[in-house]
Protein backbone atom coordinates (compact mmCIF):
# COMPACT_ATOMS: atom_id res chain seq x y z
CA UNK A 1 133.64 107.27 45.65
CA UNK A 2 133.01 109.06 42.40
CA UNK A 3 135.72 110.25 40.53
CA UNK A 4 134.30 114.07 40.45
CA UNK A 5 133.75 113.90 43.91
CA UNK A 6 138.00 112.06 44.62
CA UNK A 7 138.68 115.26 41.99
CA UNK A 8 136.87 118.23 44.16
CA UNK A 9 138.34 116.60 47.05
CA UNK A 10 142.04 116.29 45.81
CA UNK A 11 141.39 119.92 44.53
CA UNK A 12 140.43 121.04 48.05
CA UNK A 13 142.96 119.02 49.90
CA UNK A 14 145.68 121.33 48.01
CA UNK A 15 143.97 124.64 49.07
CA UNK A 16 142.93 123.87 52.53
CA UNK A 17 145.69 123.21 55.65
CA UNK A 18 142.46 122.70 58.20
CA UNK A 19 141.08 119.20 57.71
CA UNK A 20 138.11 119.39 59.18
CA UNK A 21 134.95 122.07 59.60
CA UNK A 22 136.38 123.64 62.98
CA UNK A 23 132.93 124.94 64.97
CA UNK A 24 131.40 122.17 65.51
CA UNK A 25 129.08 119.70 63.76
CA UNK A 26 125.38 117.69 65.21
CA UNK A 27 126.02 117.62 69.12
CA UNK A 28 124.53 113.99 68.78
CA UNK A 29 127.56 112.81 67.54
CA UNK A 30 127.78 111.56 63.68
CA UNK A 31 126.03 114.31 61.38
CA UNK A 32 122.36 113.30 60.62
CA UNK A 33 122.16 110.59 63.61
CA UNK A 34 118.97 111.23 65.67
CA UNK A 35 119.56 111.66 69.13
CA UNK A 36 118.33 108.80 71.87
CA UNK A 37 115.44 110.82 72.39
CA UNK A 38 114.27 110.41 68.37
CA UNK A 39 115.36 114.23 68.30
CA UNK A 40 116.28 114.50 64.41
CA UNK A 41 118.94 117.24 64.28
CA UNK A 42 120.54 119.04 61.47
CA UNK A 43 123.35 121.27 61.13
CA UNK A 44 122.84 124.63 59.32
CA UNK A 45 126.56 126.55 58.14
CA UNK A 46 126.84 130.32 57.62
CA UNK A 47 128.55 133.19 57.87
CA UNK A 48 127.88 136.71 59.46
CA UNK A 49 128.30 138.93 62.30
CA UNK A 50 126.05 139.08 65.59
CA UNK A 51 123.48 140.64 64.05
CA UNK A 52 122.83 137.58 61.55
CA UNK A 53 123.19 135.33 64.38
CA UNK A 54 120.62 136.75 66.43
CA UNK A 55 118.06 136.52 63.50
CA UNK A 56 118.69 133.05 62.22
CA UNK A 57 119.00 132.09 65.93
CA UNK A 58 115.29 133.75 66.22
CA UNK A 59 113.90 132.42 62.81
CA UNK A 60 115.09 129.07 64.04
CA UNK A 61 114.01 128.89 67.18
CA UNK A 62 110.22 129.59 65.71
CA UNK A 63 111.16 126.79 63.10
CA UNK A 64 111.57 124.20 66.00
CA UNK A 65 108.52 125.22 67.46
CA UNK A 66 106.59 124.25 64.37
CA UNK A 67 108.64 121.20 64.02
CA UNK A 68 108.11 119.18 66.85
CA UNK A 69 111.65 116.55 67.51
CA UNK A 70 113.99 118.81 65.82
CA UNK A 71 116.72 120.61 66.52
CA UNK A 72 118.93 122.58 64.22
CA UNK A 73 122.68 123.25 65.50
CA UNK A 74 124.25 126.36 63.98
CA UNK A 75 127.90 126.31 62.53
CA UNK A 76 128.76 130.13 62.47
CA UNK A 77 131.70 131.55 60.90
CA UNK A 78 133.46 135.08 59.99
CA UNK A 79 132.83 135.77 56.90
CA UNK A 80 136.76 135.53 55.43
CA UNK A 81 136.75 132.03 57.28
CA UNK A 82 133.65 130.82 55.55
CA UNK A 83 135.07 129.25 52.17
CA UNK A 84 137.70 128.16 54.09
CA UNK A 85 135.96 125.64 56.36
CA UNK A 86 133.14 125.02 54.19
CA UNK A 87 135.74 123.27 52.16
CA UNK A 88 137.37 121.63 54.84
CA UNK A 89 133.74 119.97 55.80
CA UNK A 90 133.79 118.70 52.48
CA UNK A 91 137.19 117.43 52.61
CA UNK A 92 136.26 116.04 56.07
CA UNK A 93 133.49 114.08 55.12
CA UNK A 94 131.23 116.27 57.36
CA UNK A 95 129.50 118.25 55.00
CA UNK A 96 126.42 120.38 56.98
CA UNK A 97 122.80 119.56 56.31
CA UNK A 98 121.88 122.98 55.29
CA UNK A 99 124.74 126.02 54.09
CA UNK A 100 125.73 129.08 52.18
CA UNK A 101 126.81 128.67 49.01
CA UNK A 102 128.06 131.46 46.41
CA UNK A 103 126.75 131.33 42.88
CA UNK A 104 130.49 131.05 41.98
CA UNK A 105 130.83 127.64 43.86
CA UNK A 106 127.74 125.95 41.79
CA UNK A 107 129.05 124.21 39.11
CA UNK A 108 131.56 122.62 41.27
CA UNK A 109 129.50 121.25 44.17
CA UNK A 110 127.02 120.28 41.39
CA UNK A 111 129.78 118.60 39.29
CA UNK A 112 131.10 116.63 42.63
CA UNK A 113 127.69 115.64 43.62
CA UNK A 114 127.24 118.21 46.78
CA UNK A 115 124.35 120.03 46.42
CA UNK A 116 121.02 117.97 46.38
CA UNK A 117 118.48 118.79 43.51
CA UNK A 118 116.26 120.58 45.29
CA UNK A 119 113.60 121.25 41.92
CA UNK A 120 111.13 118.57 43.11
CA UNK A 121 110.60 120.12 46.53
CA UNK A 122 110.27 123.38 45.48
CA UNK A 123 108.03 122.89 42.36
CA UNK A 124 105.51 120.31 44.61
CA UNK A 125 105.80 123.05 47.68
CA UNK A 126 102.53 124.60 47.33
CA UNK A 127 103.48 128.08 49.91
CA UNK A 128 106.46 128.87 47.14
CA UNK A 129 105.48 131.40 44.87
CA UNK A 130 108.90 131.65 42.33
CA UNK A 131 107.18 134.75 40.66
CA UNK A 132 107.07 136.75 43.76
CA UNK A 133 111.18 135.81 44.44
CA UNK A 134 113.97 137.65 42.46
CA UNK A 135 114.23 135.80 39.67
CA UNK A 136 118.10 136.65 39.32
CA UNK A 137 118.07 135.23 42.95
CA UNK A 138 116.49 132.11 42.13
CA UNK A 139 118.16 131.71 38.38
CA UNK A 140 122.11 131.98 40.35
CA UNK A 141 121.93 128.90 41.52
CA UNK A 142 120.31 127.03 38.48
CA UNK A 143 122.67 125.04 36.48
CA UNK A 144 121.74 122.69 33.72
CA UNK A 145 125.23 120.92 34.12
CA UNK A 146 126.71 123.08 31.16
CA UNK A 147 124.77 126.80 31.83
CA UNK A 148 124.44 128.23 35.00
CA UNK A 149 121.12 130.47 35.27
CA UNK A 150 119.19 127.75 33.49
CA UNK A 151 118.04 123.83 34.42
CA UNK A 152 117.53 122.45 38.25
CA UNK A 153 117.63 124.72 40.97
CA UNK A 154 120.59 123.38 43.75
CA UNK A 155 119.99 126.33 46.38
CA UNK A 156 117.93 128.78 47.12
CA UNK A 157 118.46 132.81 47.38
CA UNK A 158 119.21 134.05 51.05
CA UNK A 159 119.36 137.47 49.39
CA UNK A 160 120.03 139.27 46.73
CA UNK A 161 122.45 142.07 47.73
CA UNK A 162 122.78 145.41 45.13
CA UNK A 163 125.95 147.37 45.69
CA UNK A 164 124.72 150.50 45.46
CA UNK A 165 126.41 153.86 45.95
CA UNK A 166 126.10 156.41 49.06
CA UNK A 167 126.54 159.76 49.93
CA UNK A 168 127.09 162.05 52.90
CA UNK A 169 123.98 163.96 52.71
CA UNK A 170 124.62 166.14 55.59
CA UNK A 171 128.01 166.83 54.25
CA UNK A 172 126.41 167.83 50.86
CA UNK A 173 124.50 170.19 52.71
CA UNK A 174 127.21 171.92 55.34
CA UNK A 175 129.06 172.84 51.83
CA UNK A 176 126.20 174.67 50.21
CA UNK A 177 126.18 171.99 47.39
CA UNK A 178 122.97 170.74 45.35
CA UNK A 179 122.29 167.01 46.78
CA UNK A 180 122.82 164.68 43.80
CA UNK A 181 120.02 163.12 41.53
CA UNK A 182 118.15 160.01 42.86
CA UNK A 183 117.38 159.18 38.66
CA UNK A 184 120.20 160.46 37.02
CA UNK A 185 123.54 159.38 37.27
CA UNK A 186 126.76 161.76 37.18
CA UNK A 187 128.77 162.09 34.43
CA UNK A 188 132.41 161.31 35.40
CA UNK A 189 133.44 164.50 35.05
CA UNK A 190 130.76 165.98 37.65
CA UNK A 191 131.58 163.04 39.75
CA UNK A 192 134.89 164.21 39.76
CA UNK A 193 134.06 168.11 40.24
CA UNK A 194 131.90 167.03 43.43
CA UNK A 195 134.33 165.44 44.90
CA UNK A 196 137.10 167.88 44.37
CA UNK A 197 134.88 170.13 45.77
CA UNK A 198 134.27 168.33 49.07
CA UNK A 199 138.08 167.22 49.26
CA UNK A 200 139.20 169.71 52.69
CA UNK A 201 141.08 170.90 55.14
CA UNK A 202 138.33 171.44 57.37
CA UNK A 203 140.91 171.96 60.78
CA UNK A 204 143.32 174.55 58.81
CA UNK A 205 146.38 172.15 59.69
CA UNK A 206 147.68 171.45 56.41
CA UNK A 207 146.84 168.37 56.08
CA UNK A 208 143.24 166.80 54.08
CA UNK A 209 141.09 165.46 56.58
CA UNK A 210 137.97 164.78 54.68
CA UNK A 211 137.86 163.45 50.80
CA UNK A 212 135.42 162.72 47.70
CA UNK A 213 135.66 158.86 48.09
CA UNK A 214 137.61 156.16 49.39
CA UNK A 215 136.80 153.06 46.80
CA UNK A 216 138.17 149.54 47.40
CA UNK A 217 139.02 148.21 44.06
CA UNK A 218 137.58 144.88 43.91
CA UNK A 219 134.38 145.59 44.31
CA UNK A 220 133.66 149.38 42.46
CA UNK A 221 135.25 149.26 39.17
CA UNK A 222 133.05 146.69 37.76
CA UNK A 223 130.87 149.62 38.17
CA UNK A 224 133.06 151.94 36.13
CA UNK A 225 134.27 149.60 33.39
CA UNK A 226 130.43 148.10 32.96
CA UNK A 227 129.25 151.71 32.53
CA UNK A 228 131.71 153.23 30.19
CA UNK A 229 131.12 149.92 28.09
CA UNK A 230 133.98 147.48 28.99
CA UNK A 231 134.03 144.10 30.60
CA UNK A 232 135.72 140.88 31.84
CA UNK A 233 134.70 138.29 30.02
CA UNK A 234 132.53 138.05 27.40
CA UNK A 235 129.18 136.67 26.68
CA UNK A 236 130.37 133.16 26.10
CA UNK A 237 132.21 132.93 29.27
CA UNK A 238 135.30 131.65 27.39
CA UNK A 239 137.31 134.95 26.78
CA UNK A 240 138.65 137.68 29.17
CA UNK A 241 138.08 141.04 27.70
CA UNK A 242 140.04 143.50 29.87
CA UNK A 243 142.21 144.09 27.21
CA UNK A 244 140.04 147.09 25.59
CA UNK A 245 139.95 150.92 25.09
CA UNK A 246 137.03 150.60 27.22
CA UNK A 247 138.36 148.67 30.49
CA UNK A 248 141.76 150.51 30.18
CA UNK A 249 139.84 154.28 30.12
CA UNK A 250 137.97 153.06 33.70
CA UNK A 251 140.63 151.55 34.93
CA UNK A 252 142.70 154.48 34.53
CA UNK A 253 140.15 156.94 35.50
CA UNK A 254 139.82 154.97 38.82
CA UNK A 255 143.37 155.02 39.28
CA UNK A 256 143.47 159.17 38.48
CA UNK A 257 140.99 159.73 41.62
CA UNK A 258 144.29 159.45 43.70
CA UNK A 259 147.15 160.09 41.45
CA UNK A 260 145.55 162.62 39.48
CA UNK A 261 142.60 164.48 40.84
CA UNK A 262 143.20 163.84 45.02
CA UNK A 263 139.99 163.08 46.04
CA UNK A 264 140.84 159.62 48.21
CA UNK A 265 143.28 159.34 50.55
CA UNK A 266 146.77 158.21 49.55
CA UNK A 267 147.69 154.79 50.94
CA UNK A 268 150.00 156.08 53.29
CA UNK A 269 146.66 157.77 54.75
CA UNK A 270 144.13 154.85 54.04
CA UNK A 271 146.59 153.13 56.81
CA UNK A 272 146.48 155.29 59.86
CA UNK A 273 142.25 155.40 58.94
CA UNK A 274 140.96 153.14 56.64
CA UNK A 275 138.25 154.30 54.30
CA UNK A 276 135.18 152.23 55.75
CA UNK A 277 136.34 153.98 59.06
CA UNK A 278 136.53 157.31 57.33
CA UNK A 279 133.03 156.92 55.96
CA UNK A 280 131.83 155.51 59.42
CA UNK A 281 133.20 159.08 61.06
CA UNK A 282 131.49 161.07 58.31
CA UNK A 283 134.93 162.24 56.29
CA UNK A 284 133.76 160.68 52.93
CA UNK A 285 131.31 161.90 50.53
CA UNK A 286 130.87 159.08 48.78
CA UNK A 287 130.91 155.34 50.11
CA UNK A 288 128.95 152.06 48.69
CA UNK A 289 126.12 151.66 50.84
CA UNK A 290 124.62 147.57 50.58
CA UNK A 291 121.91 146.71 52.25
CA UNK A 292 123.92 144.21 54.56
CA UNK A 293 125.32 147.84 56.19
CA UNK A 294 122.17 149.14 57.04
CA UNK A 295 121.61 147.46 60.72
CA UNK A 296 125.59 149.07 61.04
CA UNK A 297 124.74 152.31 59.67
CA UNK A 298 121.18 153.26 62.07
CA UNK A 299 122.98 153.19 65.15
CA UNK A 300 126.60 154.41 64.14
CA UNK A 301 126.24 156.88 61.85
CA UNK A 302 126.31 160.61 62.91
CA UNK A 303 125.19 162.20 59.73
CA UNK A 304 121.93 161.61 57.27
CA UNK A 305 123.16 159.71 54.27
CA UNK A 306 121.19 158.42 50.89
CA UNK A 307 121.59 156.18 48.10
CA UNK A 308 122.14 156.81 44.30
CA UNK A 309 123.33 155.52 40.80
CA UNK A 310 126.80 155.51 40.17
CA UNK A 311 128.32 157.23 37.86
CA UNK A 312 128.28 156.71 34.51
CA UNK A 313 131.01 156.21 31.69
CA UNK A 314 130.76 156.57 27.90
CA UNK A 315 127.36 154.46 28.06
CA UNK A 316 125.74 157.38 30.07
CA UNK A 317 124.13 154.66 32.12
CA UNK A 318 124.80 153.76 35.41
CA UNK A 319 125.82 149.71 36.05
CA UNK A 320 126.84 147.72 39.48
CA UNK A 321 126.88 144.65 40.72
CA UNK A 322 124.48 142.42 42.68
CA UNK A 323 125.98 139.85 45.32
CA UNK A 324 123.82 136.80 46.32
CA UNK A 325 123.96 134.38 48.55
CA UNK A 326 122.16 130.92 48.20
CA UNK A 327 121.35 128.07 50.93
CA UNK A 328 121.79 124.46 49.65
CA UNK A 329 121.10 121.05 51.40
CA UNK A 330 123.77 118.55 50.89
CA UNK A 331 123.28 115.88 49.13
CA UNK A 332 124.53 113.33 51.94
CA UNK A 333 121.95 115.00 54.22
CA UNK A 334 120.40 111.72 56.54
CA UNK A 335 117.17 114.37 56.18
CA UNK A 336 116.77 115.82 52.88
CA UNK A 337 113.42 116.64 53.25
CA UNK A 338 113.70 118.09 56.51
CA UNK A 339 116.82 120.02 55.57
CA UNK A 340 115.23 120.91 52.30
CA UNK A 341 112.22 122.37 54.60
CA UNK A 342 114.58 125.01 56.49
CA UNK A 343 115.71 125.95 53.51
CA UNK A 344 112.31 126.93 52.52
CA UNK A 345 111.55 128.35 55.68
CA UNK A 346 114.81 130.60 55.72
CA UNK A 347 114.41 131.98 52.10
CA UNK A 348 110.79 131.48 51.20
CA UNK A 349 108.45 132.38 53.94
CA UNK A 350 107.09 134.80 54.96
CA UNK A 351 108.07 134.46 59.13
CA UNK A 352 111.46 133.64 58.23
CA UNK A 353 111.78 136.55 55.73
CA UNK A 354 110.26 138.88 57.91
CA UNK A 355 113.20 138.02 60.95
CA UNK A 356 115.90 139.18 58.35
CA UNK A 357 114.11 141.73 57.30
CA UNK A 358 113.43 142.97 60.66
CA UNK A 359 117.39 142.69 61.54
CA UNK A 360 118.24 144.87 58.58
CA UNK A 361 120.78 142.42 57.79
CA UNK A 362 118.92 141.86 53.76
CA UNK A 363 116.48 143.01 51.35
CA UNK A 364 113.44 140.42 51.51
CA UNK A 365 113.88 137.66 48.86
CA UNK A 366 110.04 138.25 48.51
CA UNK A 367 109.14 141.19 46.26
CA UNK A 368 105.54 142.03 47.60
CA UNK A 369 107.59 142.71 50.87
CA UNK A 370 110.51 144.07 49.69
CA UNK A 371 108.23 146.91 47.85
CA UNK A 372 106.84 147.63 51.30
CA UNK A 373 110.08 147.37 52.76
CA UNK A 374 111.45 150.35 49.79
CA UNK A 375 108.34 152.39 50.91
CA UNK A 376 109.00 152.42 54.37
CA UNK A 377 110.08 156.16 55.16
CA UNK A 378 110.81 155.84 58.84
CA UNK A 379 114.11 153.84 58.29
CA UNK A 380 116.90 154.72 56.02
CA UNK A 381 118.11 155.53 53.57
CA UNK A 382 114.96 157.09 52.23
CA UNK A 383 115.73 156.40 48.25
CA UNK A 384 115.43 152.46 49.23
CA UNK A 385 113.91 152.30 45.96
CA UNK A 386 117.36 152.61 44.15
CA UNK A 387 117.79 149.06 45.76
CA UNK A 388 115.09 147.71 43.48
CA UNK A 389 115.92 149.29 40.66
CA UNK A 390 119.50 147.48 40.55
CA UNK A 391 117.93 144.55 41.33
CA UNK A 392 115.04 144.77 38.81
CA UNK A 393 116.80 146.85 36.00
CA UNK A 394 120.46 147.16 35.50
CA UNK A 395 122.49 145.04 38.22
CA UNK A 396 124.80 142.79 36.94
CA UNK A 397 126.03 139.60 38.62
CA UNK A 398 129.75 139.40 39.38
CA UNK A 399 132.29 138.50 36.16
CA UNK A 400 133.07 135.40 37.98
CA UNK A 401 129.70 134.08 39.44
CA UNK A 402 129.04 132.14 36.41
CA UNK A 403 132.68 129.98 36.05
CA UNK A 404 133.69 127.19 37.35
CA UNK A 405 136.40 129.41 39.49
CA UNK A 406 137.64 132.60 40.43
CA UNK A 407 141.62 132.20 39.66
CA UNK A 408 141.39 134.12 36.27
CA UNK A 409 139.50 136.83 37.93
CA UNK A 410 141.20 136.94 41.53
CA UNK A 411 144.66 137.03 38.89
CA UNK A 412 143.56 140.92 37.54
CA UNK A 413 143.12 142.30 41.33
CA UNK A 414 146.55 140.72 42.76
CA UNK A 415 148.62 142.05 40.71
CA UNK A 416 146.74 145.55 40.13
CA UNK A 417 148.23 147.79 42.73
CA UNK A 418 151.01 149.27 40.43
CA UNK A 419 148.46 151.13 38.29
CA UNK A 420 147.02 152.45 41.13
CA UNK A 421 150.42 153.38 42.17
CA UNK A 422 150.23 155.47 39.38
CA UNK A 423 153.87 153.29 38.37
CA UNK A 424 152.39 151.76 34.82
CA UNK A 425 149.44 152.90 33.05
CA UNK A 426 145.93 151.09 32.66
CA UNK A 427 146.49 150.23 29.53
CA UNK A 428 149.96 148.75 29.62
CA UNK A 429 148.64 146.70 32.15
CA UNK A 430 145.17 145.48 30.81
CA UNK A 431 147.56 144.26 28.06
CA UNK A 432 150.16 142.46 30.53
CA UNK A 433 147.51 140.81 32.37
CA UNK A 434 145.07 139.60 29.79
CA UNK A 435 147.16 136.33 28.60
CA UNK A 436 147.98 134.98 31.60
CA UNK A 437 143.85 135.66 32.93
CA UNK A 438 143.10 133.72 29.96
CA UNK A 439 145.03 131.45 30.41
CA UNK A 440 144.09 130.73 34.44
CA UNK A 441 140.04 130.58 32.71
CA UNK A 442 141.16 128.05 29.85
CA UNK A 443 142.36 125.78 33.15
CA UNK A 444 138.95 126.29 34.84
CA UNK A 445 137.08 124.76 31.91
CA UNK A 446 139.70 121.93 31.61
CA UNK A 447 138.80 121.34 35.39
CA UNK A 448 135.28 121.29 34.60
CA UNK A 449 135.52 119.24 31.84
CA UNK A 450 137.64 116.40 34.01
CA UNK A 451 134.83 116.99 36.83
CA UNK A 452 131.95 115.36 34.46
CA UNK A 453 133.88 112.39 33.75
C-alpha cells in the first residue's frame, strides 16, 4: 500500500466510527466481480432525496438497455450521511465504481490515489463537447497535483448549483410594494427598508408572524462579505482574510438583521418554526432559492415566487456562491472503462441530462439546454435566467472548495453564534478567530505536503 493512500486512510480511520459503506455494495458479492451469468456490475454512490432517486433510477435503467450484460447497483444516501460513508468505503476497502465527490475532497482522493484520471476518456470520447459544459463545472475537479482548476480532469460535473436569492412575489404584491429588480441589486440599506416593511403582525396578536428573511449563516454571508469587498482567504490560498474592515462590516450587518433591525425571527422563534418551514408556508420575503428546490417548490408552494441578485455591499455588485457536485470512477474500479462510460452518460449526454433536467432536481450541465431550459416560461421561477448569470458572470466557488480541507473554514462558523447573539461584535471576533483559522489552514498544507510523499 502506498504511503498517501496508509495516510488518507489513518486520517479517515480517526474521523469515521462506521467501518464500512453501510447500504450495500455489488449484489454479486466482491465489488467489480461479474456475476455467473457474465453480468458485469458496478456500483454507483450518491446522495439525494426521492426525487434524485427516481431520475438516476430512470437514467439508469435506459443506460442498461444500451449496455447489454450490465447492471449498475445504486448506493443511496441522505445527504448529511454522504461524507460519512463515502469515507468509510474507502476505509473499508470497498470503494464504489462510480460516486459523488465535492470539489473540496479533490486534492485528497487525488493525492491518495482514489480518483482515476479520467482525461484520456474524455478527450478520445468523440459525443463530449467540453465547450458546451460549464467550464467552472468541468475546471472544479481539475487538479494538476499542486492547483486545483487546472491539469487532468478526476470527475466530472453532475451540476453546477448557483445559490441564488428568492422572494415572495405574492407577498410583495398583497403589501402594495414595487416587486424588486431582476438586474439590479439592492443596496443594503433598501434591502433592509423592504424587509422592515414586510416584517408583521398580520393576526393582530402581538406577536410577528411573518418577517424580511430568515438566513442560515453558512451559506449567505459569503454573499454579503464577497459583495461589500471582503473575503476568506486570499488569492494564494495560503492566508485567511476575515480579519478586515470589510468581512467585519458584513458580518456585523448580518448579525444587525436580528439584533438590530428585527426582520428574522429570534432563535427562540426559528425553534418552534424553522425558517425553511417559514418560507415553505409563505411567512418570509426573502429565502435562497437553488435550483435543487425547484421540484420542492412546484408542488408545495402556495404563493408565486421569483429569483434575484442579492444585495450588494460597498462593491455595489451583487456576489454568491456556486455549489457543484462531480462524479468520479475509482481508481480500483475492475471496469474503468465501463464505469468511466456512466459517468459520461450521467453528466454528458444528452438522455441522461435531459432525466435530471426533467426531475427539476439540476440545471443541465449542457449549456445549449440549459438556455432552453432558462427560456422555458411555463415552469418557475420565470427570471431562470438569473441562474445563468451566476453561473456565467459573477458566482464564486466556495472559500474552501479549492484546499486540501475544510477545518480552517468549518473553525469561523462553530464558534460564530455569539456575534449573532449580538454578545461580541463582528469585529472583535473576526480578530479572535483569524489566528487560530490560520493556523487549522497552515495544518492542511502540511497534510498535503506529507500526502505526496
Amino acid at each position: 500500500m502506498r504511503k498517501s493512500y496508509a495516510l488518507l486512510v489513518m486520517l479517515l480511520s480517526a474521523m469515521l466510527v462506521l467501518s464500512a459503506c453501510a447500504g450495500g455494495g455489488s449484489s454479486s458479492g466482491d465489488k467489480g466481480e461479474a456475476a455467473e451469468d457474465g453480468t458485469k456490475e458496478l456500483t454507483f454512490m450518491f446522495r439525494g432525496g426521492t426525487a434524485e432517486e427516481e431520475a438516476y433510477q430512470k437514467a439508469i435503467d435506459q443506460f442498461e438497455a444500451d449496455n447489454e450484460g450490465v447492471k449498475v447497483n445504486m448506493i443511496v444516501t441522505a445527504a448529511d450521511q454522504y461524507s460519512t460513508k463515502l469515507k468509510a468505503a474507502i476505509t473499508g476497502n470497498q470503494v464504489p465504481d462510480v460516486f459523488y465527490i465535492e470539489p473540496g475532497q479533490l486534492r485528497s482522493y487525488v493525492h491518495s490515489n482514489i480518483l482515476l484520471d479520467l482525461t484520456e476518456y474524455i478527450e478520445n470520447n468523440d459525443n463530449i463537447n467540453l465547450d458546451n459544459i460549464w467550464q467552472y463545472g468541468v475546471d472544479s475537479y481539475r487538479f494538476d497535483g499542486e492547483t486545483q482548476g487546472q491539469g487532468a480532469i478526476y470527475a466530472m460535473p453532475k451540476d453546477v448549483g448557483p445559490f441564488s436569492l428568492g422572494y415572495n412575489k405574492t407577498m410583495f404584491e398583497e403589501a402594495g410594494l414595487e416587486l424588486p429588480d431582476e438586474d439590479v441589486p439592492m443596496t443594503w440599506d433598501e434591502f433592509i427598508e423592504a424587509n422592515q416593511a414586510l416584517t408583521k403582525d398580520t393576526d393582530g396578536d402581538g406577536e410577528i408572524d411573518q418577517y424580511g428573511t430568515g438566513f442560515n449563516v453558512n451559506w449567505v454571508l459569503q454573499s454579503f462579505v464577497w459583495s461589500n469587498g471582503g473575503s476568506f482567504i486570499d488569492e494564494t490560498q495560503t492566508k485567511v482574510t476575515v480579519d478586515t474592515p470589510e468581512f467585519a462590516e458584513a458580518l456585523q450587518w448580518f448579525a444587525d438583521h436580528q439584533n438590530v433591525y428585527e426582520i428574522t425571527p429570534s432563535i427562540e422563534d426559528a425553534q418552534t418554526l424553522d425558517t425553511y418551514q417559514r418560507w415553505m408556508q409563505g411567512q418570509l420575503a426573502f429565502f435562497p432559492v437553488a435550483p435543487w428546490d425547484l421540484a420542492t417548490f412546484d408542488t408545495e408552494l402556495d404563493f408565486e415566487y421569483d429569483v434575484i441578485p442579492y444585495p450588494a455591499g460597498k462593491t455595489g455588485e451583487s456576489a454568491t456562491w456556486i455549489g457543484t457536485l462531480g462524479i468520479g470512477v475509482a481508481q480500483s474500479s475492475e471496469y474503468p472503462e465501463l464505469a468511466t462510460e456512466l459517468v459520461y452518460y450521467l453528466t454528458a449526454s444528452e438522455e441522461g441530462q435531459q432525466a435530471l433536467v426533467d426531475a427539476r432536481i439540476q440545471i443541465p450541465n449542457l449549456i445549449d439546454m440549459a438556455q432552453e431550459w432558462a427560456a422555458d416560461e411555463s415552469m418557475a421561477p420565470a427570471n431562470k435566467e438569473e441562474y445563468l448569470q451566476i453561473i456565467e458572470d459573477y458566482g464564486r466557488a466556495l472559500p474552501a472548495n479549492n484546499t486540501y480541507n475544510a477545518e480552517w473554514y468549518d473553525y469561523f462558523f462553530t464558534n460564530v453564534q455569539p456575534v449573532l447573539d449580538g454578545d461580541i461584535t463582528a469585529a472583535e471576533y473576526v480578530e479572535q478567530v483569524q489566528p487560530k483559522m490560520q493556523e487549522y489552514l497552515d495544518n492542511a498544507r502540511e497534510l498535503e505536503e506529507q500526502s505526496k510523499q
